[in-house]
Structure formats: C-alpha cells, structure tokens
C-alpha atoms as a PDB file:
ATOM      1  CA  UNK A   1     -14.504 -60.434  -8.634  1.00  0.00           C
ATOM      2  CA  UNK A   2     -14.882 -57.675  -6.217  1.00  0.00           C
ATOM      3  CA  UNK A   3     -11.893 -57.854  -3.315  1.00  0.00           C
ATOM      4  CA  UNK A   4     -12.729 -55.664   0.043  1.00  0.00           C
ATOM      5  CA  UNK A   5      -9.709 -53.180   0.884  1.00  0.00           C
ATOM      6  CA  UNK A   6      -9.894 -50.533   4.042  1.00  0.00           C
ATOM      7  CA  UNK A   7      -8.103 -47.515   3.844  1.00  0.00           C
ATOM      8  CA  UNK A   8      -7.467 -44.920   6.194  1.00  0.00           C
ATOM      9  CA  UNK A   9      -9.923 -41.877   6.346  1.00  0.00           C
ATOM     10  CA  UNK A  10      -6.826 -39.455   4.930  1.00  0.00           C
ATOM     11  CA  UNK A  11      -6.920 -42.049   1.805  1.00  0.00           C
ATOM     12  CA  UNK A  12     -10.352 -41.886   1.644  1.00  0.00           C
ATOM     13  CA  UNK A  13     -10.809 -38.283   1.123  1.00  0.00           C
ATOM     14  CA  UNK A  14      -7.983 -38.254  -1.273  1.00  0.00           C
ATOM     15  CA  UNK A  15     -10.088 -40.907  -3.372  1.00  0.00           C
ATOM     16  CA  UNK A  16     -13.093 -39.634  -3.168  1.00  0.00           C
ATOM     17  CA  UNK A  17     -12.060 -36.087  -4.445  1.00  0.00           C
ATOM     18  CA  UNK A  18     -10.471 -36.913  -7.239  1.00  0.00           C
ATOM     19  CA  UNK A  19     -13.229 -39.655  -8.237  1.00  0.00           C
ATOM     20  CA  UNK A  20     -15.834 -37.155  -9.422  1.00  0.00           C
ATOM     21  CA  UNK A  21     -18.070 -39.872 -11.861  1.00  0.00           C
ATOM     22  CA  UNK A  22     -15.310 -42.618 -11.772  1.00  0.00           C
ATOM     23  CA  UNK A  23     -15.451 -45.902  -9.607  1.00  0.00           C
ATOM     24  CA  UNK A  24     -13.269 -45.958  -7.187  1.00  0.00           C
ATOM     25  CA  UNK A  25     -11.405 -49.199  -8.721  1.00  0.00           C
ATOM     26  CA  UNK A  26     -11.122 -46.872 -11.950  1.00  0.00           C
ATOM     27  CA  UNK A  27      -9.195 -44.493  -9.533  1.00  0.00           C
ATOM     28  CA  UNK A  28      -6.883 -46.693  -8.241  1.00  0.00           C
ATOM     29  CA  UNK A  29      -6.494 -48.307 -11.778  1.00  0.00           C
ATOM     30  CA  UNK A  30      -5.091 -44.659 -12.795  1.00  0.00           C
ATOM     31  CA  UNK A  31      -2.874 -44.053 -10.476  1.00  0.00           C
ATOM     32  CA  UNK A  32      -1.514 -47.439 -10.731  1.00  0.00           C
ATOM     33  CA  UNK A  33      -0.801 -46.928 -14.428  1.00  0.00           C
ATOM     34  CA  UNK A  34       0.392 -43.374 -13.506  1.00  0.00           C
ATOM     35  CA  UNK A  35       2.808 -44.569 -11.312  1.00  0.00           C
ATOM     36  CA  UNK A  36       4.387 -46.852 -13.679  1.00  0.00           C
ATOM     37  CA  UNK A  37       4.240 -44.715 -16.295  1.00  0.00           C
ATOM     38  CA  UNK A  38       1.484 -46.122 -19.071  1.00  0.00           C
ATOM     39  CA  UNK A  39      -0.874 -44.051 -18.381  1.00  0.00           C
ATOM     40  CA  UNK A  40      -2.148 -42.127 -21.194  1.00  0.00           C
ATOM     41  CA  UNK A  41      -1.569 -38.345 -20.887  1.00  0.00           C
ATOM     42  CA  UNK A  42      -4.228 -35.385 -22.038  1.00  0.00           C
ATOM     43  CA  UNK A  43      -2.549 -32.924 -24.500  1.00  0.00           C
ATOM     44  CA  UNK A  44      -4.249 -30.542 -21.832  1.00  0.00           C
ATOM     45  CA  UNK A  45      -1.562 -31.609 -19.301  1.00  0.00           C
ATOM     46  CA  UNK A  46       0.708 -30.030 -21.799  1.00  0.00           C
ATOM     47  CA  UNK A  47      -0.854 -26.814 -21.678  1.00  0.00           C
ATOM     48  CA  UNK A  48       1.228 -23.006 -20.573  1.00  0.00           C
ATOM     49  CA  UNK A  49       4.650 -26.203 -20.109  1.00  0.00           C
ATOM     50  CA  UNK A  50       6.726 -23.751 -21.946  1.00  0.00           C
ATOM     51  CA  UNK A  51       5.265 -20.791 -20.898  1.00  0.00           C
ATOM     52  CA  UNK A  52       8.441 -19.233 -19.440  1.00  0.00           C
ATOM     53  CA  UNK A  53      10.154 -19.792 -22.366  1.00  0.00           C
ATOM     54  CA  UNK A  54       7.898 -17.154 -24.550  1.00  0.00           C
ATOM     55  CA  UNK A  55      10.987 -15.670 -26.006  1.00  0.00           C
ATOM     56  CA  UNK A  56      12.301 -18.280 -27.182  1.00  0.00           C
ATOM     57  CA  UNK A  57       9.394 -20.090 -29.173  1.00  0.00           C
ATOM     58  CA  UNK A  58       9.140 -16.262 -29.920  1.00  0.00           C
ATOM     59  CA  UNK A  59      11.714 -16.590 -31.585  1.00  0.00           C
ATOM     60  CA  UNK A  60      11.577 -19.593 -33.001  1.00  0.00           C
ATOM     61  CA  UNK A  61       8.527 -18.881 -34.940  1.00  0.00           C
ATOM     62  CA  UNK A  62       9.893 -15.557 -36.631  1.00  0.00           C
ATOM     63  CA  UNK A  63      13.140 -17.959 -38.138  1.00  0.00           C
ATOM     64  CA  UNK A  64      10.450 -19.856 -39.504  1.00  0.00           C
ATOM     65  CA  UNK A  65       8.485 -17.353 -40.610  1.00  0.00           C
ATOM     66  CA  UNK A  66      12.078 -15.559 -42.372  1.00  0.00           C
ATOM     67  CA  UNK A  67      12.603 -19.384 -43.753  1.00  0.00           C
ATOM     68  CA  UNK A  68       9.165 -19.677 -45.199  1.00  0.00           C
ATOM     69  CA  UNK A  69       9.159 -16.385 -47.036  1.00  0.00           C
ATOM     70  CA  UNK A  70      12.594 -17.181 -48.021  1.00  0.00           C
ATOM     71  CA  UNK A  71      11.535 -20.619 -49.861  1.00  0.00           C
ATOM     72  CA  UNK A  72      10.659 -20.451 -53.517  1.00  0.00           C
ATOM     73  CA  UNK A  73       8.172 -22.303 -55.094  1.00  0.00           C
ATOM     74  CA  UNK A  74       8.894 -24.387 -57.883  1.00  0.00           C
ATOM     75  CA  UNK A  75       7.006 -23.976 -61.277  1.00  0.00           C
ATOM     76  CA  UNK A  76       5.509 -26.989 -62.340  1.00  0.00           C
ATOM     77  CA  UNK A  77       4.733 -27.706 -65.958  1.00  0.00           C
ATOM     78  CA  UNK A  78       1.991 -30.088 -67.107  1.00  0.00           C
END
C-alpha cells in the first residue's frame, strides 16, 4: 500500500542525499529503526573508535604478547 507524505524541501534534500540506490521508504525505514535503536550496525562504524586510546591497546597487546610467551605448552602423549 503506498501512503502519500509531503515534506518540506530542507527534508527533502536531507533524503535524497543520503538515499544514493535506496527507496526513499527504505530511508525512512532506517532511520526509524536507528532511532529506536534496532538497527543493525556495520563493523565499519566501529572503525579509528579507539583511536585516541593507541597507548593503551598499545599496551594491552604487549601484556598479551608477555602472557603468551609466558604460557607453556603441555606435552601430550598418545
């Protein structure tokens, strides 16, 4: 069932830049579930988060590294 909405040109502009090859009604779908939070996020939108924190993941990763060369294997007999 299609539904006729108007918008103001401001909206419209907003829509139509972020629409690229979507619908519209895919748009609006988006920002909807966006908006209440079930929106599915892209492990892209993740990327350079904790980029001001270098030092510490810096960090982090050479205590893992020590902890890893620490760890012995075990022998295993068959």
């Amino acid at each position: 069932m299609v539904k006729v909405i108007s918008l103001s040109n401001e909206a419209y502009i907003r829509l139509k830049t972020m629409k690229g090859n979507k619908s519209f009604s895919d748009i609006v779908v988006e920002l909807v579930e966006e908006k209440r939070g079930k929106r599915k996020k892209s492990i892209m939108e993740f990327v350079g988060l904790w980029k001001e924190d270098a030092d510490y993941w810096e960090n982090f990763k050479k205590k893992i590294r020590e902890s890893r060369n620490k760890a012995r294997l075990r022998e295993v007999k068959f």
